[in-house]
C-alpha atoms as a PDB file:
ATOM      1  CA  UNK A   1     -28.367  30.824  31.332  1.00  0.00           C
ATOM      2  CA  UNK A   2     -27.126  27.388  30.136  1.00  0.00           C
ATOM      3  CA  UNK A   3     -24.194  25.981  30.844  1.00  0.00           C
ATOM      4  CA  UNK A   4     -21.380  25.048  27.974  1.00  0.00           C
ATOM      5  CA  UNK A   5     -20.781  21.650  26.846  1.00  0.00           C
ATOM      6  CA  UNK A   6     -16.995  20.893  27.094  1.00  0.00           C
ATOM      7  CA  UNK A   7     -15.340  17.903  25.920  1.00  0.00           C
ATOM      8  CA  UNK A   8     -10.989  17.562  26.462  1.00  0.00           C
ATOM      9  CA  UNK A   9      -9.150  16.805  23.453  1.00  0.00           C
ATOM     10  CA  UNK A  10      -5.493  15.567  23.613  1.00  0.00           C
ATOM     11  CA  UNK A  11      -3.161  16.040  20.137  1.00  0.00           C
ATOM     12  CA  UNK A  12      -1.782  12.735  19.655  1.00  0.00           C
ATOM     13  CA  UNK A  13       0.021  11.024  17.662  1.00  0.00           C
ATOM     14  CA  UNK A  14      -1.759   7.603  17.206  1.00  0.00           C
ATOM     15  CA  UNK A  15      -5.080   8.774  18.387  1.00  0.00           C
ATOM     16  CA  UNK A  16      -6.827   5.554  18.745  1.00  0.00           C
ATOM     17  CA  UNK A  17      -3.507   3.935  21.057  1.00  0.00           C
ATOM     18  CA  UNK A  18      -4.187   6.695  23.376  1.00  0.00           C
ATOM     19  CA  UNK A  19      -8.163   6.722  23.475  1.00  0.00           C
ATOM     20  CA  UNK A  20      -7.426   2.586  24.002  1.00  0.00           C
ATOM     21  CA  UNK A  21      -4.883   3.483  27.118  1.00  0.00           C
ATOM     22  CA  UNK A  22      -7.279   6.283  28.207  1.00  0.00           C
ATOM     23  CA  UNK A  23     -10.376   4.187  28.051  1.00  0.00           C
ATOM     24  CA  UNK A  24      -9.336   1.870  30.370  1.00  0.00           C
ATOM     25  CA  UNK A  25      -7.534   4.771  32.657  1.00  0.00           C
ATOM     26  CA  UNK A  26     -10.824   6.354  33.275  1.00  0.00           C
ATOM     27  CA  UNK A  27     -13.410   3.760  32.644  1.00  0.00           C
ATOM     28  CA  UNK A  28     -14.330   5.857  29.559  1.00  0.00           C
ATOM     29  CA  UNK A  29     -16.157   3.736  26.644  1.00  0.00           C
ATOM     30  CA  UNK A  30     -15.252   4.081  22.645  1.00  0.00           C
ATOM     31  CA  UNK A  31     -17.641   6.059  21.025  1.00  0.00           C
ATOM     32  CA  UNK A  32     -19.875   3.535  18.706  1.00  0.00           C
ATOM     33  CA  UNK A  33     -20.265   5.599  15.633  1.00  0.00           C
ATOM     34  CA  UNK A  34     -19.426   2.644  13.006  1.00  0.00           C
ATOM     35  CA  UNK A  35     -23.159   2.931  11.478  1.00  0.00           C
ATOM     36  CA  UNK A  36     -22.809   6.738  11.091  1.00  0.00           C
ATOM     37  CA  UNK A  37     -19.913   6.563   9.506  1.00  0.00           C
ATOM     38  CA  UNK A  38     -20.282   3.701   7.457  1.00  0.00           C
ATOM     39  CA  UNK A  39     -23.327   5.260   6.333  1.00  0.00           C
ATOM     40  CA  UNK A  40     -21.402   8.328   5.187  1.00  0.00           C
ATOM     41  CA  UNK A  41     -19.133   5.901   3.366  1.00  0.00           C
ATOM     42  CA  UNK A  42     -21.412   4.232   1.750  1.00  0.00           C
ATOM     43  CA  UNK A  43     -23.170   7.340   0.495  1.00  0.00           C
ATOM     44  CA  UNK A  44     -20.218   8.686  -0.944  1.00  0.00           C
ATOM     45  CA  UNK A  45     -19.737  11.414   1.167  1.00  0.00           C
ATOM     46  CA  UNK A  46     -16.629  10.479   3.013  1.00  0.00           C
ATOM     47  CA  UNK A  47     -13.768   8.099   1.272  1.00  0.00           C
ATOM     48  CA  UNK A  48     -13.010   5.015   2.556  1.00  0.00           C
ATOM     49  CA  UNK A  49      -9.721   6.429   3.357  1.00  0.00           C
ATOM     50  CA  UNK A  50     -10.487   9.028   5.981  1.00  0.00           C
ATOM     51  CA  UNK A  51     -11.803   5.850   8.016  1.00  0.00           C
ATOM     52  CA  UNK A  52     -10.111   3.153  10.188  1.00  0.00           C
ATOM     53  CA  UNK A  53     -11.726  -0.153  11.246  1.00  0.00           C
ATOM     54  CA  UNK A  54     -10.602  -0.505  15.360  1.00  0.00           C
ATOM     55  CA  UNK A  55     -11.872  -3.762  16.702  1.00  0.00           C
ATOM     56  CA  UNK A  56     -14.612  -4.504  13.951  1.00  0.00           C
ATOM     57  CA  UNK A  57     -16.151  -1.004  14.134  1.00  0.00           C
ATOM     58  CA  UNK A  58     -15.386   1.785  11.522  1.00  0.00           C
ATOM     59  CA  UNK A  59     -13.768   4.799  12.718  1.00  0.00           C
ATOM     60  CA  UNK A  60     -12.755   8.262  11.533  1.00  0.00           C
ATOM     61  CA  UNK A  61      -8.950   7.763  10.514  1.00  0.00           C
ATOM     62  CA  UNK A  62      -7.319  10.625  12.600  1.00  0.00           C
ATOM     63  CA  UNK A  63     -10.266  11.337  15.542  1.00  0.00           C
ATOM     64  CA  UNK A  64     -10.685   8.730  18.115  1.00  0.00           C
ATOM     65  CA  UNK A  65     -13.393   9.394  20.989  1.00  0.00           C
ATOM     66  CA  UNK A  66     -14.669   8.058  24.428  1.00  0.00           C
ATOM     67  CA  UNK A  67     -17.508   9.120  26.385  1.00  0.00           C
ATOM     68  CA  UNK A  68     -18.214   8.874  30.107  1.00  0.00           C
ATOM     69  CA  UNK A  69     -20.822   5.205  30.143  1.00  0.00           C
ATOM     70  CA  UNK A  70     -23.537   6.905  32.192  1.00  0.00           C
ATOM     71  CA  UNK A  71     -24.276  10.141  29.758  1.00  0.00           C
ATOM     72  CA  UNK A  72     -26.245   9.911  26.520  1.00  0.00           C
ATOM     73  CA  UNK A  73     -25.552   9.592  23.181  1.00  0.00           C
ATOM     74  CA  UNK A  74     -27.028  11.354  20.030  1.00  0.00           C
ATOM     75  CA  UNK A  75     -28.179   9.803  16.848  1.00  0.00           C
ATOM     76  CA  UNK A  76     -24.856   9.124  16.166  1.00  0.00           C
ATOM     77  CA  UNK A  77     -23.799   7.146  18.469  1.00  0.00           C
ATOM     78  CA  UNK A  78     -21.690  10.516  19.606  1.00  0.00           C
ATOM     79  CA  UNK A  79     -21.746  11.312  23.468  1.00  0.00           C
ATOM     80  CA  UNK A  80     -23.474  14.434  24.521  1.00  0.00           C
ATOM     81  CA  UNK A  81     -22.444  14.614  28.183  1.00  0.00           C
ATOM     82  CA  UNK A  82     -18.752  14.238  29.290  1.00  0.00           C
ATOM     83  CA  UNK A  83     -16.017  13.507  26.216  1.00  0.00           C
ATOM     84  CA  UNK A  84     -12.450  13.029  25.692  1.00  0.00           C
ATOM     85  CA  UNK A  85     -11.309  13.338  21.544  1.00  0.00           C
ATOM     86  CA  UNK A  86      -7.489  12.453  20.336  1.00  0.00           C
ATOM     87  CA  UNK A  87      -6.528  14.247  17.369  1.00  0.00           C
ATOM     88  CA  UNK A  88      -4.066  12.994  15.488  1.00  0.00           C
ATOM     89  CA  UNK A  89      -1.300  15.801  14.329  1.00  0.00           C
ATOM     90  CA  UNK A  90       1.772  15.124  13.248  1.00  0.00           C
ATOM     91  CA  UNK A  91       4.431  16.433  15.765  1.00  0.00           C
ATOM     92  CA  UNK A  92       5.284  14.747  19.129  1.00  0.00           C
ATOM     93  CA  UNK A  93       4.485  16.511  22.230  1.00  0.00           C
ATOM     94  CA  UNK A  94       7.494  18.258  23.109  1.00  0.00           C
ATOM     95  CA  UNK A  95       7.124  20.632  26.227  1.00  0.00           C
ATOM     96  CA  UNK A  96       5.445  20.228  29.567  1.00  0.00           C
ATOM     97  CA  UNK A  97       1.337  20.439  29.134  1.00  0.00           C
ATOM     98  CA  UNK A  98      -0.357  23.803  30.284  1.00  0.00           C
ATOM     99  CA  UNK A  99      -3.398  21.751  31.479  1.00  0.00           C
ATOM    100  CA  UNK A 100      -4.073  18.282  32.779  1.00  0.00           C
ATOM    101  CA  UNK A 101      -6.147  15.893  33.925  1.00  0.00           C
ATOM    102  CA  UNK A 102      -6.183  15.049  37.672  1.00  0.00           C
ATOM    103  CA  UNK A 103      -7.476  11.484  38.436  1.00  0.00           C
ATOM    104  CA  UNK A 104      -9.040  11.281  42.044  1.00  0.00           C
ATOM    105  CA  UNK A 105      -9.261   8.556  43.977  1.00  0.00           C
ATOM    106  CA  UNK A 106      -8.289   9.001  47.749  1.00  0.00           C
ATOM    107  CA  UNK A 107      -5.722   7.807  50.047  1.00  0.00           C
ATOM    108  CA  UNK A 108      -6.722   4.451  50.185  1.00  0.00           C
ATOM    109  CA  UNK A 109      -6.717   3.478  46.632  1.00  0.00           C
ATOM    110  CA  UNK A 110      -3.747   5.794  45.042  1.00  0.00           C
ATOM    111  CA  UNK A 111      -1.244   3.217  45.286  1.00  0.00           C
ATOM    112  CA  UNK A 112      -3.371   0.428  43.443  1.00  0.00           C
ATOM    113  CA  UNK A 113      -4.582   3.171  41.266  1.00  0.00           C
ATOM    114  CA  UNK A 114      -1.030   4.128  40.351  1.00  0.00           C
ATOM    115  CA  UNK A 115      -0.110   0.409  39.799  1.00  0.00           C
ATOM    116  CA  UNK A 116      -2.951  -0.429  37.485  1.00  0.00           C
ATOM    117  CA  UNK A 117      -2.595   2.681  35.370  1.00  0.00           C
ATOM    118  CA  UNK A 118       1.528   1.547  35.094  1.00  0.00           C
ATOM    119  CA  UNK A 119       0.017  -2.176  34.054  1.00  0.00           C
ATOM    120  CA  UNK A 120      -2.209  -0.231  30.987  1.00  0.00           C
ATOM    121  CA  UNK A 121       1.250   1.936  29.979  1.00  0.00           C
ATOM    122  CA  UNK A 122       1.802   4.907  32.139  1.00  0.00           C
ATOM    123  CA  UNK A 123       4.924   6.046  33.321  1.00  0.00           C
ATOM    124  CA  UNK A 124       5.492   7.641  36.804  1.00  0.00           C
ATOM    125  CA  UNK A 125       7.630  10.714  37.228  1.00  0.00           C
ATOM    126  CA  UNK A 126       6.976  11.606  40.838  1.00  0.00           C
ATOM    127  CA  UNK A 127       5.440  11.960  43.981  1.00  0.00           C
ATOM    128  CA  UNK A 128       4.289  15.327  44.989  1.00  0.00           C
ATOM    129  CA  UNK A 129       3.930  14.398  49.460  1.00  0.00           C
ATOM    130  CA  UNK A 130       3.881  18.403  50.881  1.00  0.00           C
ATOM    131  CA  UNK A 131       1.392  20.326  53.249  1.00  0.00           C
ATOM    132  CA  UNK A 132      -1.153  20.679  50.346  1.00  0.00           C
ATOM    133  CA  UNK A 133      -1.622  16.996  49.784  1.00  0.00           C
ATOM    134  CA  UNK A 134      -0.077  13.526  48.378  1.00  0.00           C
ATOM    135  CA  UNK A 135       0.175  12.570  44.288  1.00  0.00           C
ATOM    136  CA  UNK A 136       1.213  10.898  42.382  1.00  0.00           C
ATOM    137  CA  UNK A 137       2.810  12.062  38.947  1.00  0.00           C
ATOM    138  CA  UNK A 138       2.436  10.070  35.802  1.00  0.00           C
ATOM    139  CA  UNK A 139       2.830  10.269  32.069  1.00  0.00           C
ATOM    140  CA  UNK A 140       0.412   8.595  29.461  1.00  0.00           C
ATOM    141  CA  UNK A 141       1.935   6.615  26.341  1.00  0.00           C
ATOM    142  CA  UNK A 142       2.560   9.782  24.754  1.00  0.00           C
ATOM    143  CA  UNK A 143       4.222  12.149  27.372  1.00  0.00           C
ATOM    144  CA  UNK A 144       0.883  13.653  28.956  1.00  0.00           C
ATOM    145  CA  UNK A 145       1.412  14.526  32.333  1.00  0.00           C
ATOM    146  CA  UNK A 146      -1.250  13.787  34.741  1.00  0.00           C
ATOM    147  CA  UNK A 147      -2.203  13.297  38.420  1.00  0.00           C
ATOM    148  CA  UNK A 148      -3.390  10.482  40.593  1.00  0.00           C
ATOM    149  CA  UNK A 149      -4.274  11.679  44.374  1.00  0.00           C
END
C-alpha cells in the first residue's frame, strides 16, 4: 500500500502575504513555477490576468505555494513532498480553526521562537503551562491559530 500525498492549504485572503509570513515561519521556500506559468501565458492558455508577478517571478493570481527545501520538485517547479497552498476566497476567517498547525521546537528555544515569529507578524493569544505541557498560542496575519511548544 502507498501512502497519500497531503499538502495543508489555508483560505486566505491575500494568499501570497500569508505564504510570505509563512515562509519565513517555517523555513518553507516559494514554489518557483514562473517558467510554467509563463509558458502557459505565453501559449495562450491562461490570461495574463489569472497571474501575479511576486518578486520578479510570475505567479498564479489567487494560489500562492511553499514547499519544504529538502523534498523534490516536479517539472514544474511544483513540490512533490511536503506543501502548504493559500487560496485566496473572499470572506475573512471568522470562527476559531478546526485544525492547526503545531510548530515544535522544545523548551529551550520557544521563547526566541515565539519572539521571532511576533518580529515576521504573529500575534500571541496565550500560554497554555498545565500537566500536559507548555505553549505558546499565536495567530498568523490573518487570524490562524497555531502553536509553538
Amino acid at each position: 500500500m502507498v501512502a497519500i500525498r497531503t499538502q495543508v492549504v489555508f483560505d486566505a485572503t491575500e494568499p501570497h502575504a500569508q505564504a510570505a509570513f509563512w515562509a519565513e515561519a517555517l523555513h518553507y521556500e516559494h514554489e518557483d513555477i514562473d517558467a510554467f506559468v509563463r509558458g502557459l501565458v505565453s501559449a495562450g492558455h491562461v490570461p495574463v490576468e489569472a497571474t501575479i508577478e511576486v518578486g520578479g517571478r510570475r505567479r498564479w493570481r489567487s494560489l500562492a505555494s511553499l514547499r519544504h527545501p529538502d523534498d523534490p520538485v516536479d517539472e514544474r517547479g511544483a513540490g512533490v513532498g511536503r506543501r502548504i497552498l493559500f487560496q485566496a476566497v473572499p470572506e475573512t476567517k471568522t470562527l476559531k480553526n478546526r485544525v492547526h498547525l503545531d510548530l515544535v521546537v522544545g523548551p529551550a528555544e520557544r521563547d526566541a521562537e515565539v519572539e521571532r515569529l511576533v518580529a515576521l507578524g504573529a500575534t500571541v493569544t496565550g500560554v497554555h503551562d498545565g500537566d500536559d505541557g507548555r505553549w505558546t498560542l499565536l495567530v498568523d496575519p490573518e487570524g490562524n491559530e497555531f502553536d509553538v511548544s
